[in-house]
PDB file of N, CA and C in Angstrom:
ATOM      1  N   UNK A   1      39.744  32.174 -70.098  1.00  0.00           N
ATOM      2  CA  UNK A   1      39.994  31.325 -68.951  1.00  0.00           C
ATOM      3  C   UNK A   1      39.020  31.654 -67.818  1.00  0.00           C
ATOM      4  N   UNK A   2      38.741  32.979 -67.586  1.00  0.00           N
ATOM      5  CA  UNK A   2      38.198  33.091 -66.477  1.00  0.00           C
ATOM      6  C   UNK A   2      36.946  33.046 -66.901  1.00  0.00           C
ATOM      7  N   UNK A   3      35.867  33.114 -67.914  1.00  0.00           N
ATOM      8  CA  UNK A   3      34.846  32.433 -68.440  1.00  0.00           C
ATOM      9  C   UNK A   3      34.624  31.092 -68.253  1.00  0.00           C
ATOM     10  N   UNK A   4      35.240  30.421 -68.672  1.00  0.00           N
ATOM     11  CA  UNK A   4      35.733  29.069 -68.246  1.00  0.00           C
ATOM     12  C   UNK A   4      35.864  28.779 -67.114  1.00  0.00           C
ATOM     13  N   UNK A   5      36.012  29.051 -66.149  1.00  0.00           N
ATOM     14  CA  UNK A   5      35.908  28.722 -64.754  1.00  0.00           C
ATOM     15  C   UNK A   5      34.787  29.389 -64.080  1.00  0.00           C
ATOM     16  N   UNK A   6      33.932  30.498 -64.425  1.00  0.00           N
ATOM     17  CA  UNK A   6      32.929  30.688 -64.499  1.00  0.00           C
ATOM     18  C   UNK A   6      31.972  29.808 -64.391  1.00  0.00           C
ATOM     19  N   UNK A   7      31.499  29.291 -65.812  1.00  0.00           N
ATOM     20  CA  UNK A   7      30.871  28.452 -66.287  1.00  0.00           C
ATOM     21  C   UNK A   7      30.755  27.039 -66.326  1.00  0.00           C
ATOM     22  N   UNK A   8      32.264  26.760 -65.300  1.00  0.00           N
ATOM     23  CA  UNK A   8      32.628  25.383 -65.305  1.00  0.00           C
ATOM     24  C   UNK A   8      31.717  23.966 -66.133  1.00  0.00           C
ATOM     25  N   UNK A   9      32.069  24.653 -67.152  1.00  0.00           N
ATOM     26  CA  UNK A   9      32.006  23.654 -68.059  1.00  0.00           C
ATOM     27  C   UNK A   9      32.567  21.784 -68.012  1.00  0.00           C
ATOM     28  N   UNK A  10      33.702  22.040 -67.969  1.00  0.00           N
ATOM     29  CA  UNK A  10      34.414  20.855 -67.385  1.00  0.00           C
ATOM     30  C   UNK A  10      34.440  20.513 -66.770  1.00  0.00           C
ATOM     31  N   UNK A  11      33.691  20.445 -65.597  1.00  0.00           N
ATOM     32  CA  UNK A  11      33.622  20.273 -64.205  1.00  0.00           C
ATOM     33  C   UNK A  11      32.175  19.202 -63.966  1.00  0.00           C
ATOM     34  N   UNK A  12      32.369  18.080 -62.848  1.00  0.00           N
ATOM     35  CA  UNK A  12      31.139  17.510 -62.157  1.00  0.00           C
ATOM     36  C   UNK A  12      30.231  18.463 -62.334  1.00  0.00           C
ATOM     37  N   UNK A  13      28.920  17.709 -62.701  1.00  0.00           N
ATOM     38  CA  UNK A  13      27.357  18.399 -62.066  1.00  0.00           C
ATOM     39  C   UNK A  13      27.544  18.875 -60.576  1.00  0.00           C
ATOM     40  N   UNK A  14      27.753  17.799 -59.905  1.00  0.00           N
ATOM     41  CA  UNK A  14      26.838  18.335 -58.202  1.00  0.00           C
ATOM     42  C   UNK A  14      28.802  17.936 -57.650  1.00  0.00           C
ATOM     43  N   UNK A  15      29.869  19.411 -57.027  1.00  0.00           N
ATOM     44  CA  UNK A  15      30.427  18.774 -56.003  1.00  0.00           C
ATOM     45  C   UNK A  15      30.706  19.159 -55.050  1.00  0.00           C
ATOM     46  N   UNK A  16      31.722  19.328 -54.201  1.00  0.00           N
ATOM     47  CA  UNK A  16      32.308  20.398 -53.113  1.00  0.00           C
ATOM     48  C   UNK A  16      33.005  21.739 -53.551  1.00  0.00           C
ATOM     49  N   UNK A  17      32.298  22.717 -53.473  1.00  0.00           N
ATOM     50  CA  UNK A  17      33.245  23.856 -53.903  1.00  0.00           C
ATOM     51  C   UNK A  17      33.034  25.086 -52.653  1.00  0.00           C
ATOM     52  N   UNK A  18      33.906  25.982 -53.307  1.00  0.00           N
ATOM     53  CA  UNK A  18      34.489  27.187 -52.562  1.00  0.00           C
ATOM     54  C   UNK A  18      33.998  28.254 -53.171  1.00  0.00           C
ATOM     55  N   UNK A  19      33.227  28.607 -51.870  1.00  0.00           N
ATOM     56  CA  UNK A  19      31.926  29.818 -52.907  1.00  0.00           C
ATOM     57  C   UNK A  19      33.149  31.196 -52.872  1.00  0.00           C
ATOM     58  N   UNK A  20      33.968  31.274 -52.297  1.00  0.00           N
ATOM     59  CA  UNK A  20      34.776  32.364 -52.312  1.00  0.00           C
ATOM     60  C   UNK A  20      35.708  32.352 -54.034  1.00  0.00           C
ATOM     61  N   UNK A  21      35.591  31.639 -54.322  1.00  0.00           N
ATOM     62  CA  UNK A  21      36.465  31.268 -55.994  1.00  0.00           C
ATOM     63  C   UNK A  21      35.104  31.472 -56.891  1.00  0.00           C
ATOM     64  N   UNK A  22      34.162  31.164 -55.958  1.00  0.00           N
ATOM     65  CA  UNK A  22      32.912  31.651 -57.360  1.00  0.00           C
ATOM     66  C   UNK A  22      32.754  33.207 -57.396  1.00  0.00           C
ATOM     67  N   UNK A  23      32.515  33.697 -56.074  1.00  0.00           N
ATOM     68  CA  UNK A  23      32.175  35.345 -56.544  1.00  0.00           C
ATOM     69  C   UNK A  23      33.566  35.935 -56.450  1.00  0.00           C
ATOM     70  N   UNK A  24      34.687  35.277 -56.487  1.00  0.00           N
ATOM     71  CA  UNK A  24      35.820  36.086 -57.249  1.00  0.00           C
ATOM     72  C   UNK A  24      35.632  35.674 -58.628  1.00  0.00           C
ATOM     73  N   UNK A  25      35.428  35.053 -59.031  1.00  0.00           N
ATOM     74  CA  UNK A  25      35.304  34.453 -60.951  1.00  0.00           C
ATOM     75  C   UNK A  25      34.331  35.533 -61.607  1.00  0.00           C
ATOM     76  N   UNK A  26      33.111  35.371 -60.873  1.00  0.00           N
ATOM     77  CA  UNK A  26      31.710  36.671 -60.978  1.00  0.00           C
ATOM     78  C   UNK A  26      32.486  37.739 -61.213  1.00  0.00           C
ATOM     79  N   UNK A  27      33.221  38.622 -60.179  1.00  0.00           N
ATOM     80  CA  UNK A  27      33.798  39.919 -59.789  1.00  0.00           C
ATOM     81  C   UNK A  27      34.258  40.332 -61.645  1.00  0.00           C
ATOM     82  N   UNK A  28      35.195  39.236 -61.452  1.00  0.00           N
ATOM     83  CA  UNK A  28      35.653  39.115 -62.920  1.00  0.00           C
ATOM     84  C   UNK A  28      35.455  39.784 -63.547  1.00  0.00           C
ATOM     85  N   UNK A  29      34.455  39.069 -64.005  1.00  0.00           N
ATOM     86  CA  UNK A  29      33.602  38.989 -65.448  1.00  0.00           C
ATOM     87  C   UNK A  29      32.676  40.462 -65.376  1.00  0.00           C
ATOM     88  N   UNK A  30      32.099  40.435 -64.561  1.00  0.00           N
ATOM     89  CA  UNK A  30      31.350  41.932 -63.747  1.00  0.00           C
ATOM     90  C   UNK A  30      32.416  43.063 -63.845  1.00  0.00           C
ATOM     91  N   UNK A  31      33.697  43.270 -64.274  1.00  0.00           N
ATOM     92  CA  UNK A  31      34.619  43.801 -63.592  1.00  0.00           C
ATOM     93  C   UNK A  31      34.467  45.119 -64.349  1.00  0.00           C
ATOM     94  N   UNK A  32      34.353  45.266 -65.898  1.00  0.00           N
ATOM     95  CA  UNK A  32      33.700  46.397 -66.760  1.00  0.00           C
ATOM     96  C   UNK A  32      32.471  47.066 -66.765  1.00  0.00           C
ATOM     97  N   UNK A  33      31.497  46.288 -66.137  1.00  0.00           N
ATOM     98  CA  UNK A  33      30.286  46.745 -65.460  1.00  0.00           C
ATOM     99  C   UNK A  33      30.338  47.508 -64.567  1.00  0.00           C
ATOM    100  N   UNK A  34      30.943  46.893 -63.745  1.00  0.00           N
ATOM    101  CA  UNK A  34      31.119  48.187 -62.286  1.00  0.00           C
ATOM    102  C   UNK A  34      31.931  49.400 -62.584  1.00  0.00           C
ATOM    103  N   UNK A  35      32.744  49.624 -63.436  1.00  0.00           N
ATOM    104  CA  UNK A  35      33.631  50.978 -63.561  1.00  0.00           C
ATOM    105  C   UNK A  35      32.571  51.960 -64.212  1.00  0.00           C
ATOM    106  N   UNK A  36      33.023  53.262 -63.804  1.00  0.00           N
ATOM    107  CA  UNK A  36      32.216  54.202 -64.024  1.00  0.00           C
ATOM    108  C   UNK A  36      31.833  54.490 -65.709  1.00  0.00           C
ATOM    109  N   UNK A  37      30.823  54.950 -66.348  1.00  0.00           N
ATOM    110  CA  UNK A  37      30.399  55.186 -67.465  1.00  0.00           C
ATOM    111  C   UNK A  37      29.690  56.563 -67.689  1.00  0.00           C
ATOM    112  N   UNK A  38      29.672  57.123 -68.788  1.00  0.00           N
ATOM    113  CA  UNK A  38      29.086  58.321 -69.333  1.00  0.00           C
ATOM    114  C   UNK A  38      27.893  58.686 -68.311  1.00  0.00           C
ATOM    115  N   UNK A  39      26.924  57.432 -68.127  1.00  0.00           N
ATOM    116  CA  UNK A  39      25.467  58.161 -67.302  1.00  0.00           C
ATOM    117  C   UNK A  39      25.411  56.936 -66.491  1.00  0.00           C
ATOM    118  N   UNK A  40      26.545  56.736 -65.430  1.00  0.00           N
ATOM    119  CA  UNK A  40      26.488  55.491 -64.643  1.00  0.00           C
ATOM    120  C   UNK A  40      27.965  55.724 -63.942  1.00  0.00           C
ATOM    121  N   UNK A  41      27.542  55.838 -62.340  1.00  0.00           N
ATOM    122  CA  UNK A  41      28.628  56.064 -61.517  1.00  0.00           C
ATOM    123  C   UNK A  41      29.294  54.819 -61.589  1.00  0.00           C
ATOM    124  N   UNK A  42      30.828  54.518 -60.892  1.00  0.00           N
ATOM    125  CA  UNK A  42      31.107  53.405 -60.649  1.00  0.00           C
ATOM    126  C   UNK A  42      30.688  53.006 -59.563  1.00  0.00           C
ATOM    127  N   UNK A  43      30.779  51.898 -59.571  1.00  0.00           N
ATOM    128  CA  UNK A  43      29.775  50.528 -58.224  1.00  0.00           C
ATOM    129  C   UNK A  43      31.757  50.261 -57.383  1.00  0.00           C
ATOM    130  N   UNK A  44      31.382  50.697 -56.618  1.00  0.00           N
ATOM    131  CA  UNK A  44      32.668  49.788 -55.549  1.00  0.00           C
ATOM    132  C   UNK A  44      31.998  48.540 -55.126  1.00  0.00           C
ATOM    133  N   UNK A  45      33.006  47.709 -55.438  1.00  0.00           N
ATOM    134  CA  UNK A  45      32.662  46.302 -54.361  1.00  0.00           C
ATOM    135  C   UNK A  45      33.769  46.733 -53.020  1.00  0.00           C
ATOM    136  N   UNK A  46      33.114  46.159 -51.848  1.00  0.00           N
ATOM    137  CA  UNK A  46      33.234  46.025 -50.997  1.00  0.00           C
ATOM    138  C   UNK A  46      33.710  44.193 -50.499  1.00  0.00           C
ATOM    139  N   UNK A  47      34.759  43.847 -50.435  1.00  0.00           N
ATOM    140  CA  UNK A  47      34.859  42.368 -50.007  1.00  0.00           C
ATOM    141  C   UNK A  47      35.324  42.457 -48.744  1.00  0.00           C
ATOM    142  N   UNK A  48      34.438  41.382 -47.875  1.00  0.00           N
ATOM    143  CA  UNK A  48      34.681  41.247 -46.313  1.00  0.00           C
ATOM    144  C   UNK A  48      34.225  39.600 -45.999  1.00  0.00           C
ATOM    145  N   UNK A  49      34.898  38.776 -46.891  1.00  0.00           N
ATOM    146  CA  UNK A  49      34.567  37.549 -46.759  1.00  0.00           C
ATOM    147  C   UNK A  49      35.097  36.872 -45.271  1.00  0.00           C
ATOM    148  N   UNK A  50      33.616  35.830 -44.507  1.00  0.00           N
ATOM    149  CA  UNK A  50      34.029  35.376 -43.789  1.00  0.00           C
ATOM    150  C   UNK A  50      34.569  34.102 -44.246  1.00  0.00           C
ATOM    151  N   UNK A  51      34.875  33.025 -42.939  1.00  0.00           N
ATOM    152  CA  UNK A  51      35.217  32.127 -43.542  1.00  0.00           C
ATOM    153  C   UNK A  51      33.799  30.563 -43.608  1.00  0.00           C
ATOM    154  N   UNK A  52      33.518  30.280 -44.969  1.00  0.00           N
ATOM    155  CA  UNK A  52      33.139  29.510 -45.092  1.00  0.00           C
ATOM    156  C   UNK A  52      33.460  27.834 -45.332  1.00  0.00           C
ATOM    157  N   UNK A  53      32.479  26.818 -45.125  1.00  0.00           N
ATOM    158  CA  UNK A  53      33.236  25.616 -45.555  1.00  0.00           C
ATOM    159  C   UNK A  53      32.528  25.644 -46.854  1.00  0.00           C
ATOM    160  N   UNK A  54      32.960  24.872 -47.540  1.00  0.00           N
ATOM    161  CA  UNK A  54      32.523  24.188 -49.097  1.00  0.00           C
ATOM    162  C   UNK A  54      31.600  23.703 -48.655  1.00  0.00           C
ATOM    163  N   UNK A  55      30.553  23.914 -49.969  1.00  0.00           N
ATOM    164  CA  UNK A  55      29.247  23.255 -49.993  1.00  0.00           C
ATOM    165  C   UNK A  55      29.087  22.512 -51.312  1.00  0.00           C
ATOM    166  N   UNK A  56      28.169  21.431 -51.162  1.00  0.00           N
ATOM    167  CA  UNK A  56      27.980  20.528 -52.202  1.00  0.00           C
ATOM    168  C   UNK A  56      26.796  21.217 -53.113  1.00  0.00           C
ATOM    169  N   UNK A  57      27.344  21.314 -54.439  1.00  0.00           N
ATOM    170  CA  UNK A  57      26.204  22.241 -55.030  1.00  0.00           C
ATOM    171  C   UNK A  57      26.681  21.976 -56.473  1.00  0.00           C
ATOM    172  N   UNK A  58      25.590  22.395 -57.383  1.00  0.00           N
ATOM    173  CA  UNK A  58      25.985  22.383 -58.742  1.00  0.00           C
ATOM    174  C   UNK A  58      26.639  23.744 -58.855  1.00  0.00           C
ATOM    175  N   UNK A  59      27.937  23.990 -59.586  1.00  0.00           N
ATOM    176  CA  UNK A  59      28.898  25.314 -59.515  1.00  0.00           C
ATOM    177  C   UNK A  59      28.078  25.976 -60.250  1.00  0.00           C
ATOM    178  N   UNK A  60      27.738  25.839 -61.260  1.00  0.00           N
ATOM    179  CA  UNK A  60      27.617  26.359 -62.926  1.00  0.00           C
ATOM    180  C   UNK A  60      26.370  27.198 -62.411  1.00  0.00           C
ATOM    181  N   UNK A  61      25.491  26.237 -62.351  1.00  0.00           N
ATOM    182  CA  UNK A  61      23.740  27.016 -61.685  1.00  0.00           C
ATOM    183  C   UNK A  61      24.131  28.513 -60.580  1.00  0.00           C
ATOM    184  N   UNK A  62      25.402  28.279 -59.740  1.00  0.00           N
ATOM    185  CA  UNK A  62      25.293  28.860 -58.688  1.00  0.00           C
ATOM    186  C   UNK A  62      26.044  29.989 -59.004  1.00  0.00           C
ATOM    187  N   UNK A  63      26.783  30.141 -59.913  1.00  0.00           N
ATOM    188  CA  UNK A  63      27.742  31.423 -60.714  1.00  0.00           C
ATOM    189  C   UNK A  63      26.348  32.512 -61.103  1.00  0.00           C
TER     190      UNK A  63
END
């Protein structure tokens, strides 16, 4: 699912979206990447989102 909304597949080419639902979808998917590994510290994200309006954009390109 959350691949899928990722990738918005199903979704318009070009529309209004909420970049805050895209780099939470990213975070996601990223989410095993960032935890710590054998020869690789873990990455903290830091979120301090302001508030944005929706922008007209292709989603998929912009993930």
């Amino acid at each position: 699912m959350s691949l899928r909304n990722f990738s918005r597949l199903d979704e318009a080419p070009i529309k209004a979206v909420d970049l805050h639902s895209g780099i939470e979808s990213t975070l996601l998917i990223m989410q095993n990447r960032l935890q710590a590994g054998e020869h690789q510290p873990e990455i903290q994200v830091i979120k301090e989102y302001g508030n944005l309006p929706t922008i007209t954009c292709y989603p998929a390109q912009l993930n």
